[in-house]
N, C-alpha and C. Protein backbone atom coordinates (compact mmCIF):
# COMPACT_ATOMS: atom_id res chain seq x y z
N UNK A 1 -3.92 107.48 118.91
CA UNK A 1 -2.83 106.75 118.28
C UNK A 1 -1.94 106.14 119.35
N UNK A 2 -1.82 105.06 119.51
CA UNK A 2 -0.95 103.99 120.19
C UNK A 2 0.23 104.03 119.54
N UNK A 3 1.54 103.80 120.08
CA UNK A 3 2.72 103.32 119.88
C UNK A 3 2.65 101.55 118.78
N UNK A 4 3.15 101.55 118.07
CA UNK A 4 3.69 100.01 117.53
C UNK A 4 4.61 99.27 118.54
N UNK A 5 4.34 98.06 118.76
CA UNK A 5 5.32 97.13 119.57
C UNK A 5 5.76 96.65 118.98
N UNK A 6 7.21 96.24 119.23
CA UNK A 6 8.26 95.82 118.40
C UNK A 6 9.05 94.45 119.34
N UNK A 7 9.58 93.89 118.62
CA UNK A 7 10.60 92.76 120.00
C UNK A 7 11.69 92.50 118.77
N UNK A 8 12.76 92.03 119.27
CA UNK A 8 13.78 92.30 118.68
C UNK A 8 14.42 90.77 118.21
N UNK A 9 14.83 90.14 117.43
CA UNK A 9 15.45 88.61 117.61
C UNK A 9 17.38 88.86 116.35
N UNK A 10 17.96 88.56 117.27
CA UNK A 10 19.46 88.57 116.66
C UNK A 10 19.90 86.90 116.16
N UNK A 11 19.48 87.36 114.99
CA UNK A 11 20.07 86.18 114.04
C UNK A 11 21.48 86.53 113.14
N UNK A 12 22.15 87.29 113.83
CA UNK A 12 22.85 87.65 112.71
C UNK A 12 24.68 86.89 113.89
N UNK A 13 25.49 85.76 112.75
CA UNK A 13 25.88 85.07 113.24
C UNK A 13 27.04 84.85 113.98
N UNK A 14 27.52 86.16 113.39
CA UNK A 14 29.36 86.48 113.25
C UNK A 14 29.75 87.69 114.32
N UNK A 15 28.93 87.65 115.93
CA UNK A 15 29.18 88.16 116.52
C UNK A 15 28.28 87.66 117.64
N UNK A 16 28.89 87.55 118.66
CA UNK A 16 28.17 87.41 120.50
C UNK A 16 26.99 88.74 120.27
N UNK A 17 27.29 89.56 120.02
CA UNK A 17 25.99 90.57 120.15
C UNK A 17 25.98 91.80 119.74
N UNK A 18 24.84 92.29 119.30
CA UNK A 18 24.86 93.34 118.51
C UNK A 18 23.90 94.46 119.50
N UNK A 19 24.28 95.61 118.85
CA UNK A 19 23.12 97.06 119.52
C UNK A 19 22.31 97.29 118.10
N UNK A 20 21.39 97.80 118.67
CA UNK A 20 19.85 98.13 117.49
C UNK A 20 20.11 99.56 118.03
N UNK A 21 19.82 100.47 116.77
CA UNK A 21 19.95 102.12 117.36
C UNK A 21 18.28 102.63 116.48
N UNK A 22 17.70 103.20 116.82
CA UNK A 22 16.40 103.58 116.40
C UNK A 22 16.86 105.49 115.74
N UNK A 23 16.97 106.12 114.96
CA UNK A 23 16.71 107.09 114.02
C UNK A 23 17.91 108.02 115.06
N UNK A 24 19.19 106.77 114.20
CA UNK A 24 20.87 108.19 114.84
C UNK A 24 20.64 107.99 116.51
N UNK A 25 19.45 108.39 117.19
CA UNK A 25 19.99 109.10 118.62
C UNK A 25 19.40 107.69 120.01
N UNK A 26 18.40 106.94 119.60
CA UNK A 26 17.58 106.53 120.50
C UNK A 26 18.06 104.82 120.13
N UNK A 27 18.63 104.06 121.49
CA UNK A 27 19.21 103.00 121.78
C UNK A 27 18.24 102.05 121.98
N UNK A 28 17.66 100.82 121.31
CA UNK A 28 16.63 100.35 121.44
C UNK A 28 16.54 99.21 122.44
N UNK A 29 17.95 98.37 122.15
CA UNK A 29 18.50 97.51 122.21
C UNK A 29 20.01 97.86 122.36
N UNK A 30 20.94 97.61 123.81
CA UNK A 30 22.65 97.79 123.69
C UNK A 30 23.11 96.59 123.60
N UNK A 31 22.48 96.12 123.91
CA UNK A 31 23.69 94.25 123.92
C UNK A 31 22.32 93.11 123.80
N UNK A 32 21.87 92.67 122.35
CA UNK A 32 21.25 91.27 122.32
C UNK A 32 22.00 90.58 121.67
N UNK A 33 22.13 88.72 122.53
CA UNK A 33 22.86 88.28 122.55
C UNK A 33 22.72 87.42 121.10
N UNK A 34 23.16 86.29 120.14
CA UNK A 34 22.65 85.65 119.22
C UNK A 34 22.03 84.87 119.76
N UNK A 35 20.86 85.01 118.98
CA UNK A 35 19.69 83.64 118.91
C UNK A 35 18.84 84.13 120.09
N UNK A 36 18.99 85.07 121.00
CA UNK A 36 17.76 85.81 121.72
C UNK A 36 16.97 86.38 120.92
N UNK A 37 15.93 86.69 121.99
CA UNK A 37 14.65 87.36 121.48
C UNK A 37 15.10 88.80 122.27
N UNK A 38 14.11 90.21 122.69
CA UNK A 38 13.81 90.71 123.55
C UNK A 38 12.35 90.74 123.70
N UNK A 39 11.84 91.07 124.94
CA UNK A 39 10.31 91.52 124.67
C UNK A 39 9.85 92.82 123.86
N UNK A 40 8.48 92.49 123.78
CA UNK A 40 8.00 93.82 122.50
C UNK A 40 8.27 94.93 123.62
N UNK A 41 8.43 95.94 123.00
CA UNK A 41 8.72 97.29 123.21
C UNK A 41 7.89 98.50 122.14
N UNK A 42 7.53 99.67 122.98
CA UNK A 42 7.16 100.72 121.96
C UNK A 42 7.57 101.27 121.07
N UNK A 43 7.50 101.85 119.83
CA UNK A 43 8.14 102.23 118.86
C UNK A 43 6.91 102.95 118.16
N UNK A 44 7.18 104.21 117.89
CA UNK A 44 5.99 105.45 117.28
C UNK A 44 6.23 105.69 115.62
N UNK A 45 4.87 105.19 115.79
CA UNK A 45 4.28 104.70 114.33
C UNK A 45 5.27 106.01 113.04
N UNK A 46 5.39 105.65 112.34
CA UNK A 46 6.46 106.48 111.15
C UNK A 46 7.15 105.38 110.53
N UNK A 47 7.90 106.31 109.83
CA UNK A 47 9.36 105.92 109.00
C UNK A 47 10.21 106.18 110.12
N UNK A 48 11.24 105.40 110.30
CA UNK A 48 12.34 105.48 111.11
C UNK A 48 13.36 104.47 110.52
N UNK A 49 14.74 104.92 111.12
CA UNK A 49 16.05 104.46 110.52
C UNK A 49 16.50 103.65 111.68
N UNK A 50 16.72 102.38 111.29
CA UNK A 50 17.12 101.59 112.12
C UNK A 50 18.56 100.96 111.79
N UNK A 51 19.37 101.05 112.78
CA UNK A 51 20.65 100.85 112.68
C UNK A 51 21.18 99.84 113.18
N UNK A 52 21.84 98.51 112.70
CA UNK A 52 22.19 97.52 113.74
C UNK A 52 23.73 97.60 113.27
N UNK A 53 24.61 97.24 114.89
CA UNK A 53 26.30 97.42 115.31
C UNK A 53 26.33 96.39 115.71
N UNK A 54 27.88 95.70 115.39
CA UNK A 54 28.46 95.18 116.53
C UNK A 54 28.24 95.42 117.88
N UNK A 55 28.14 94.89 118.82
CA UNK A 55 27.96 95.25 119.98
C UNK A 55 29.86 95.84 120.36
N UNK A 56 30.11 96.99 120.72
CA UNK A 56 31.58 97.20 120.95
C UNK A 56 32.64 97.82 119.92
N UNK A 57 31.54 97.85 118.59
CA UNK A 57 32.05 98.68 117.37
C UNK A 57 30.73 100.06 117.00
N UNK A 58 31.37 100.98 116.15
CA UNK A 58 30.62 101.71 115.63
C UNK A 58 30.27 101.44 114.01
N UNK A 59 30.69 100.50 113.70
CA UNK A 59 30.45 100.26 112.24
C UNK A 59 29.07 99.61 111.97
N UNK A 60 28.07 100.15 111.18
CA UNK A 60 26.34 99.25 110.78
C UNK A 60 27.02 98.21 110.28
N UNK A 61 25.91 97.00 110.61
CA UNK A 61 25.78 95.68 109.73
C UNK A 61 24.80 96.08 108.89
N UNK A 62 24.01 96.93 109.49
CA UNK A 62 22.26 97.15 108.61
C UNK A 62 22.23 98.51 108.96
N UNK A 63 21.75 99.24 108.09
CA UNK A 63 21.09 100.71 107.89
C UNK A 63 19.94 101.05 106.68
N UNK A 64 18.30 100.55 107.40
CA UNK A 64 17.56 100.85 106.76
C UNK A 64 16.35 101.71 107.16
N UNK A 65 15.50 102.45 106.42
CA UNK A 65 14.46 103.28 106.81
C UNK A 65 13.07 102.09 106.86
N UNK A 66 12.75 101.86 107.52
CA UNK A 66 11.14 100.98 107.88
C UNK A 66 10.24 101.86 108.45
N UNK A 67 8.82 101.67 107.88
CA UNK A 67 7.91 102.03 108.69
C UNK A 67 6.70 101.29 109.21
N UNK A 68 6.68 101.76 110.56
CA UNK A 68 5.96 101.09 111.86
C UNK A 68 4.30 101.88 111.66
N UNK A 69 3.38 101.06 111.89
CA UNK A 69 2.30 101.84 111.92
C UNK A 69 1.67 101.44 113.50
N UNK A 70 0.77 102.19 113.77
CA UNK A 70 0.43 102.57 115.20
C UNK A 70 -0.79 101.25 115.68
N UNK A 71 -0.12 100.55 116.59
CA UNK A 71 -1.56 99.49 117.39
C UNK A 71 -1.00 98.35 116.79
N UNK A 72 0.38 98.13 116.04
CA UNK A 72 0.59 96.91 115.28
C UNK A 72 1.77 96.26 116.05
N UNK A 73 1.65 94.74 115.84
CA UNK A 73 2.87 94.50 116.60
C UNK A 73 4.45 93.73 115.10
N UNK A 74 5.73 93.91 115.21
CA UNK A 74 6.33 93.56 114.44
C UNK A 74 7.45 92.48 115.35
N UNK A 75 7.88 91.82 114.77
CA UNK A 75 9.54 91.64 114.91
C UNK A 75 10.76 91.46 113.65
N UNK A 76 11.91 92.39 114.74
CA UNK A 76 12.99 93.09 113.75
C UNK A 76 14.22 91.78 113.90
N UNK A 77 14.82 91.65 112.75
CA UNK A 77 15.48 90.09 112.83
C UNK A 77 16.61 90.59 111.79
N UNK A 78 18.00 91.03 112.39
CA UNK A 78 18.69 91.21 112.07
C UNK A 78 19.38 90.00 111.54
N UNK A 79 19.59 89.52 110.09
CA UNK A 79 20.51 88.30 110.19
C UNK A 79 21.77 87.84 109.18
N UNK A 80 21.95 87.07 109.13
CA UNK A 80 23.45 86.75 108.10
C UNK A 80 24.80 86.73 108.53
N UNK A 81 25.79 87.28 108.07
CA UNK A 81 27.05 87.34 108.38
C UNK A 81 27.82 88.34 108.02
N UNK A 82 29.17 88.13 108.36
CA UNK A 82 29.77 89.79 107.29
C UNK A 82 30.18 89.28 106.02
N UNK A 83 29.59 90.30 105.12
CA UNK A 83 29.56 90.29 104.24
C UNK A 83 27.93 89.97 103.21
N UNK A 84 27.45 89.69 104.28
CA UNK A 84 25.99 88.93 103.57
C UNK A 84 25.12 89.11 104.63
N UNK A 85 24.41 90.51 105.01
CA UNK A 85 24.24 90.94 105.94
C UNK A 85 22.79 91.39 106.08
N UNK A 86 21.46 91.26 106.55
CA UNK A 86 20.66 92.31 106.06
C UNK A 86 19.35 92.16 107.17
N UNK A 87 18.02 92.63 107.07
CA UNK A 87 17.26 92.76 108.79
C UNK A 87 15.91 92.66 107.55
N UNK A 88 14.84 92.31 108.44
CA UNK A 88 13.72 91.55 107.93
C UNK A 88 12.53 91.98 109.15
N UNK A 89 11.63 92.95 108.76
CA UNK A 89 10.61 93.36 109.62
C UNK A 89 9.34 92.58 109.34
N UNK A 90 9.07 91.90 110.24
CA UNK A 90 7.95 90.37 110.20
C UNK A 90 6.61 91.22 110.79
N UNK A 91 5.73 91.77 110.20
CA UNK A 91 4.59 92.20 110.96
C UNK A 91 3.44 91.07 111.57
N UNK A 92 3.24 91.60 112.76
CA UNK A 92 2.42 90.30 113.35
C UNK A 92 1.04 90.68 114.06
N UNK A 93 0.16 91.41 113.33
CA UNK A 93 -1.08 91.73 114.04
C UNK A 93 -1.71 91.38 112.80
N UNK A 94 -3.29 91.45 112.87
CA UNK A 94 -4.71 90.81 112.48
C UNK A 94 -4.05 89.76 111.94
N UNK A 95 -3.40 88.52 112.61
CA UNK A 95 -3.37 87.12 112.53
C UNK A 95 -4.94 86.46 112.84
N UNK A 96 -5.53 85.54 112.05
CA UNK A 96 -6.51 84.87 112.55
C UNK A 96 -6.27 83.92 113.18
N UNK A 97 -7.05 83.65 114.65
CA UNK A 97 -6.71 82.01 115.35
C UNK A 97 -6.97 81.08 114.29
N UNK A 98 -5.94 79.78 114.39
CA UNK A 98 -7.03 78.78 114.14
C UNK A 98 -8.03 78.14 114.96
N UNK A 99 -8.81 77.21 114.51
CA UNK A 99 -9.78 76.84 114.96
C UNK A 99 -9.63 76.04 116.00
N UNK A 100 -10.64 75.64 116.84
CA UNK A 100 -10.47 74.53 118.54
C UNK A 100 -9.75 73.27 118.08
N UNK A 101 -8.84 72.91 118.00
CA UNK A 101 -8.35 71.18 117.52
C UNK A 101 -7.39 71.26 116.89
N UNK A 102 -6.52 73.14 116.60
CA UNK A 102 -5.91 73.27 115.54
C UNK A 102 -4.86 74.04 116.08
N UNK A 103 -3.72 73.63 115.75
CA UNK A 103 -2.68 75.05 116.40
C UNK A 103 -2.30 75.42 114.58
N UNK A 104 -1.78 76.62 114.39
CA UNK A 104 -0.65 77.58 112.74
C UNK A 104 0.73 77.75 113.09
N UNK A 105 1.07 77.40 112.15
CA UNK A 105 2.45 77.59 111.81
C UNK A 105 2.95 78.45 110.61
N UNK A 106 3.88 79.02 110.65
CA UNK A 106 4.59 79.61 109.32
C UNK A 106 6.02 79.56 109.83
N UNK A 107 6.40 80.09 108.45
CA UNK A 107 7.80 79.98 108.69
C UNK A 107 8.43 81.24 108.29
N UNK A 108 9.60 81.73 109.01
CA UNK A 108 10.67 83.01 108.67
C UNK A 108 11.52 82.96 108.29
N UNK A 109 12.66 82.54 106.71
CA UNK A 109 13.21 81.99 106.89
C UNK A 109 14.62 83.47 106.38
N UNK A 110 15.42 83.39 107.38
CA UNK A 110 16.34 84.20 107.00
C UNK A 110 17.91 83.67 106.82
N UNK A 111 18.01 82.65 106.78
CA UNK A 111 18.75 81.78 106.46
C UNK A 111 19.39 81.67 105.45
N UNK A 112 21.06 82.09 105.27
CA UNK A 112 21.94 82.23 104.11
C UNK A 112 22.56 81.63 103.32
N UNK A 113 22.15 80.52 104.05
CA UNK A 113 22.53 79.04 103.17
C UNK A 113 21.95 78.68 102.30
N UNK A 114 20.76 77.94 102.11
CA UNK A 114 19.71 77.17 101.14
C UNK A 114 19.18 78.02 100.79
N UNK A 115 18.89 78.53 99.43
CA UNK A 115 17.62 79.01 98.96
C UNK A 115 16.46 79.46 99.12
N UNK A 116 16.14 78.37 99.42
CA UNK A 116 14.39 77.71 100.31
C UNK A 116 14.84 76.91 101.09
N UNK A 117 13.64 76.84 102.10
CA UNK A 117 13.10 75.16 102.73
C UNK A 117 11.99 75.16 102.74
N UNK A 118 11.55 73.12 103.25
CA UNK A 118 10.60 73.00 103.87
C UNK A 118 10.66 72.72 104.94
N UNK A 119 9.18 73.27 105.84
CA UNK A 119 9.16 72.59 107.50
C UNK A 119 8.45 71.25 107.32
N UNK A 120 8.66 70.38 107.62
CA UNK A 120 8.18 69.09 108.52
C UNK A 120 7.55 69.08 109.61
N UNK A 121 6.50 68.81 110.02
CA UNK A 121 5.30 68.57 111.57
C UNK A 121 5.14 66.93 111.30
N UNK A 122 5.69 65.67 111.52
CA UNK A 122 5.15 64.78 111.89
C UNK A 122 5.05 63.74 113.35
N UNK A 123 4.87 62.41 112.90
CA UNK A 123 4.32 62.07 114.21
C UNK A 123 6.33 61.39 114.60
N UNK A 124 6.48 61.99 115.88
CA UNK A 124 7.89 61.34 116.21
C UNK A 124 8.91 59.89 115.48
N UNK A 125 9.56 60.48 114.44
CA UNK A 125 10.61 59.31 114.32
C UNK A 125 9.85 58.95 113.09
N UNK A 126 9.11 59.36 112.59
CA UNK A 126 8.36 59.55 111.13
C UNK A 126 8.83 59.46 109.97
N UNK A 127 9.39 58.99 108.86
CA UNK A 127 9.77 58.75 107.77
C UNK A 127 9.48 59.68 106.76
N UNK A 128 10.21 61.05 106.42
CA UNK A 128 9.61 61.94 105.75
C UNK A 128 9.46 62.07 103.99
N UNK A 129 10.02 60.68 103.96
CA UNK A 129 9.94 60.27 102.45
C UNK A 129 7.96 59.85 102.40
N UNK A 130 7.71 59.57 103.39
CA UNK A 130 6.43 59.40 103.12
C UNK A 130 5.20 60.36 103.21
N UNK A 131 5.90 61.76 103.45
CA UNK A 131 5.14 62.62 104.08
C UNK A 131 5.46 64.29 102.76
N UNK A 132 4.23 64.85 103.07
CA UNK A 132 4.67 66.26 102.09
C UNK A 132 4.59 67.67 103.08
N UNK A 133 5.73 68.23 102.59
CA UNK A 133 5.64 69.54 103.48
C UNK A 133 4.65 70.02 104.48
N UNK A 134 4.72 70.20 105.31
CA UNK A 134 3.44 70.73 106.35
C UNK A 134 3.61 72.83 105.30
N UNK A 135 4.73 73.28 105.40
CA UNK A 135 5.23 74.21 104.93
C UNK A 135 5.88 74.05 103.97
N UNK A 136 5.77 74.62 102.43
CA UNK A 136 6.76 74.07 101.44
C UNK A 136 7.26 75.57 100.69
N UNK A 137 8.73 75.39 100.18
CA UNK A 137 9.34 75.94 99.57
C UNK A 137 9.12 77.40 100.21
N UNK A 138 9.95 77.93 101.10
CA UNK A 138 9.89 79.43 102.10
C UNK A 138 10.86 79.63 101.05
N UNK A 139 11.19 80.79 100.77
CA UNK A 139 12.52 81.17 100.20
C UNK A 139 12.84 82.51 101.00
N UNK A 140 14.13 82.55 100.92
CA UNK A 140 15.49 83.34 101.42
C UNK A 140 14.53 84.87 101.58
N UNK A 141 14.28 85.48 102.56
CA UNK A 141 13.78 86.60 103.12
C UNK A 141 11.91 86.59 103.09
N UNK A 142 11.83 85.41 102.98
CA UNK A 142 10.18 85.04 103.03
C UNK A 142 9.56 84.79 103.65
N UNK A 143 8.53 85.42 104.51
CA UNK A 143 7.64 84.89 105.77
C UNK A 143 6.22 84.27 105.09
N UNK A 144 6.43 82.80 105.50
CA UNK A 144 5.01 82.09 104.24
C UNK A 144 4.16 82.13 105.71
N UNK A 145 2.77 81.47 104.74
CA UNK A 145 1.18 81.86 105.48
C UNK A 145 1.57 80.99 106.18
N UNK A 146 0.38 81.07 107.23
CA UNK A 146 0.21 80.07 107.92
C UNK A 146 -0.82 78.61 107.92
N UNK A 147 -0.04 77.27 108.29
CA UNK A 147 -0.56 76.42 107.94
C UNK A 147 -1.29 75.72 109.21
N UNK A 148 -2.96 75.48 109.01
CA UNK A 148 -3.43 74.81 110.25
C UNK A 148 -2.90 73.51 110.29
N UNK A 149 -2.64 73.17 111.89
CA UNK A 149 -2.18 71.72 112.07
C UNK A 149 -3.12 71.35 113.12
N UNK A 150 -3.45 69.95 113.08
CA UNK A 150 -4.48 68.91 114.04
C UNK A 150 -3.03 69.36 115.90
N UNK A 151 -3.86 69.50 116.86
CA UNK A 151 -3.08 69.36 117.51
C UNK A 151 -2.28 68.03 117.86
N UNK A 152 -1.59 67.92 118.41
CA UNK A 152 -0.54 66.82 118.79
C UNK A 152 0.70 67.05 119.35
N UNK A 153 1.34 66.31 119.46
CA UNK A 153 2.87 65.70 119.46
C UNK A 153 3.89 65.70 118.31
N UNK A 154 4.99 66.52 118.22
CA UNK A 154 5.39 66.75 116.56
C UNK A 154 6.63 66.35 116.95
N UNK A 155 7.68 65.59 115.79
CA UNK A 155 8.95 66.26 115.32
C UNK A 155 9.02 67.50 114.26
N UNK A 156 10.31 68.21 114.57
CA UNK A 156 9.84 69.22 113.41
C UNK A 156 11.64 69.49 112.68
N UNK A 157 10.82 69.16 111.87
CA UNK A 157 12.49 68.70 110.69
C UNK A 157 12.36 69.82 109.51
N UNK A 158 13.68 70.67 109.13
CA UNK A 158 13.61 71.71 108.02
C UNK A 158 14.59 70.76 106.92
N UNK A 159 13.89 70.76 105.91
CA UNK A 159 14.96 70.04 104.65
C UNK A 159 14.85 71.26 103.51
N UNK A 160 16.44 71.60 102.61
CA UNK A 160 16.53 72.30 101.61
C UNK A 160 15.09 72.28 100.71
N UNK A 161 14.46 72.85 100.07
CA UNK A 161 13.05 73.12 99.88
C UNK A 161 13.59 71.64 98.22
N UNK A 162 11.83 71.22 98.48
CA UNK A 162 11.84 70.10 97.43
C UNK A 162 12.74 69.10 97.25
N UNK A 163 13.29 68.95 98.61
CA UNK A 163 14.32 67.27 98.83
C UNK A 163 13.75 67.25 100.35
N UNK A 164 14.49 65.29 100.39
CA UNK A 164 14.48 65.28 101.69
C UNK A 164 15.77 65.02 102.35
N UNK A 165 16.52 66.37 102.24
CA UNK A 165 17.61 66.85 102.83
C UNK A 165 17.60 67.08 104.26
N UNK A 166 17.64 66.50 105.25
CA UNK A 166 17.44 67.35 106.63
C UNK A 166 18.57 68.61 107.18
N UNK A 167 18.01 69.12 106.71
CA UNK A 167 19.04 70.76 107.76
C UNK A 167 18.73 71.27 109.15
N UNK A 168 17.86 70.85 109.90
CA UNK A 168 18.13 70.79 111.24
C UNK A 168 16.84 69.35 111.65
N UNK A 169 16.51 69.29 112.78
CA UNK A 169 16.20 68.53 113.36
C UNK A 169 15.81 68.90 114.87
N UNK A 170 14.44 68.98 115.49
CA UNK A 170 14.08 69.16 116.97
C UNK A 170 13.61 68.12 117.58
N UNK A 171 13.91 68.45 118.65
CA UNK A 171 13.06 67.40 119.78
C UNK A 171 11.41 67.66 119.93
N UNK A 172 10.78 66.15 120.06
CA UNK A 172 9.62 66.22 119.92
C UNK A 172 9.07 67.91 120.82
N UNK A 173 7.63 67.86 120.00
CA UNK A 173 7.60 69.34 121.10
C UNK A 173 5.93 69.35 120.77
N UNK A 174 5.08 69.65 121.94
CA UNK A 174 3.92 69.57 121.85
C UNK A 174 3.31 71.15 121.89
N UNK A 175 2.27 71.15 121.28
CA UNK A 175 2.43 73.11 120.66
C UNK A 175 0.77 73.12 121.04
N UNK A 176 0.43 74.17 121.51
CA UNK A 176 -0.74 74.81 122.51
C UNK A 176 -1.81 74.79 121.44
N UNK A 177 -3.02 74.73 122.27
CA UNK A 177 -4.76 75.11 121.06
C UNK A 177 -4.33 76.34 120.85
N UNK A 178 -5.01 76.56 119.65
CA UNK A 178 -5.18 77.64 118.81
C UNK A 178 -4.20 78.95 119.32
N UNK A 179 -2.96 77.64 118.61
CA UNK A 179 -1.26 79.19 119.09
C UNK A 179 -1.23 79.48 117.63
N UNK A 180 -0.71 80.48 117.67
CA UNK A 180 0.46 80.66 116.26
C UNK A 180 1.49 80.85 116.68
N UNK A 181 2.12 79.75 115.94
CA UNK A 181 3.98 79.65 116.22
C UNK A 181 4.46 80.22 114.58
N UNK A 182 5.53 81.26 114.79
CA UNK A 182 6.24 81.51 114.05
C UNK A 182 7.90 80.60 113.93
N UNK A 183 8.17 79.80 112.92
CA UNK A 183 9.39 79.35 113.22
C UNK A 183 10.55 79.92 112.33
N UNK A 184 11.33 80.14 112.69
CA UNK A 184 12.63 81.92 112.04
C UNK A 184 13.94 80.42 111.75
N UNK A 185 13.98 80.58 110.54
CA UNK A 185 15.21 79.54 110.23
C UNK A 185 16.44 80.66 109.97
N UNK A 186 17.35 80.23 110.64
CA UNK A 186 18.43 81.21 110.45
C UNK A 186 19.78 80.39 110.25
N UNK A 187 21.00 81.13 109.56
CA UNK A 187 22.38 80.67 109.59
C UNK A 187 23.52 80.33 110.73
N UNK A 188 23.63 79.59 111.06
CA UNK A 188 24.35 79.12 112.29
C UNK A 188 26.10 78.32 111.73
N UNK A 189 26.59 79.09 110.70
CA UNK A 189 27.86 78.99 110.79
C UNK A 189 28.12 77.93 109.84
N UNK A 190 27.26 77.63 109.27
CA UNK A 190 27.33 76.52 108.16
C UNK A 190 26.69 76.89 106.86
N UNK A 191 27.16 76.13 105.66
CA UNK A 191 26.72 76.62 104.71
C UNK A 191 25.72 76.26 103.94
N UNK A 192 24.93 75.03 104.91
CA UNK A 192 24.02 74.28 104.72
C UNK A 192 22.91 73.66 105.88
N UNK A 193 23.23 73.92 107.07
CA UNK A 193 22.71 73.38 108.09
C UNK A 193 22.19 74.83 108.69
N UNK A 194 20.97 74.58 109.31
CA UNK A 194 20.16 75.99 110.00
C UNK A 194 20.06 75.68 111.13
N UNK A 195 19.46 76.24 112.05
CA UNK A 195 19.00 76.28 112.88
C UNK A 195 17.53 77.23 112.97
N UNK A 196 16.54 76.64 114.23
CA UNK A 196 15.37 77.44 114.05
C UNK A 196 14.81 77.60 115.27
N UNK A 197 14.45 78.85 115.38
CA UNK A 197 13.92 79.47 116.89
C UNK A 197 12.38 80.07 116.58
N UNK A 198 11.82 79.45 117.85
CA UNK A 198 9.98 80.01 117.75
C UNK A 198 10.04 80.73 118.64
């Protein structure tokens, strides 16, 4: 039996940084900053209580029991605000590649604003009235499948799910053979506009 690897991403908006506490005694994480990642780390397969703080307070934002199973890898994504607060364990092992010519995408969307979205993959400066979801309708604590894409050259635009609303907007970005990119839409202080980290 192997340990589970874990990596950590702080989406949660209404603080510079929070501590992750693993079952009362064991510090996983003391200070991640918003919108970091950490690298995966070990974590032994069970039920365990995971606790996320202010970084500099003792009060939880989140206090839930999850369980990790052994040889698997996850990430823990604390996110929201006060008052609207909550953590989202994304498991990420027996993913299939896609195929030679093809990079996957999905989406994470923990984002407290919109409902749903959709992601957008087109060709730079692209007109998305003419185009249909690469990813459609994620809703609010939903990690959707993954979608094969032709490799290329992308913009990648998130609109409120079933309009063409734009809520964020990236710079072109060219994405590796047969990757899987996870893209994590999260709340960035608005009550309508996201932001999104791969």
């Amino acid at each position: 039996n192997s340990d589970a690897q874990m990596r950590f991403l702080n989406a949660y908006v209404d603080a510079p940084s929070v501590g992750i506490t693993l079952d009362t005694t064991t510090t996983v994480v003391a200070t991640l900053p918003f919108e970091q990642f950490t690298g995966y780390q070990g974590v032994s397969d069970g039920t365990h209580e995971f606790k996320v703080t202010i970084t500099g307070s003792t009060d939880n934002i989140v206090d839930v029991n999850l369980t990790t199973s052994s040889d698997q890898n996850y990430t823990y994504i604390p996110y929201g605000h006060s008052g609207a607060s909550g953590a989202l364990l994304v498991p990420e092992s027996n993913i299939n590649s896609p195929a030679n010519g093809q990079f996957q995408i999905r989406v994470i969307n923990v984002a407290t604003g919109p409902a749903a979205v959709d992601l957008y993959l087109t060709t730079p400066g692209a007109d998305i009235n003419a185009n249909a979801p690469t990813v459609g309708n994620v809703t609010f604590g939903q990690v959707s499948s993954f979608a094969a894409v032709n490799n290329g050259t992308y913009e990648l635009r998130m609109t409120t799910a079933n309009t063409k609303n734009v809520i964020f907007d990236t710079a072109v970005q060219t994405f590796t053979n047969e990757s899987s990119v996870e893209a994590v839409v999260y709340s960035k202080g608005s009550a309508q506009l996201v932001a999104v980290t791969m």
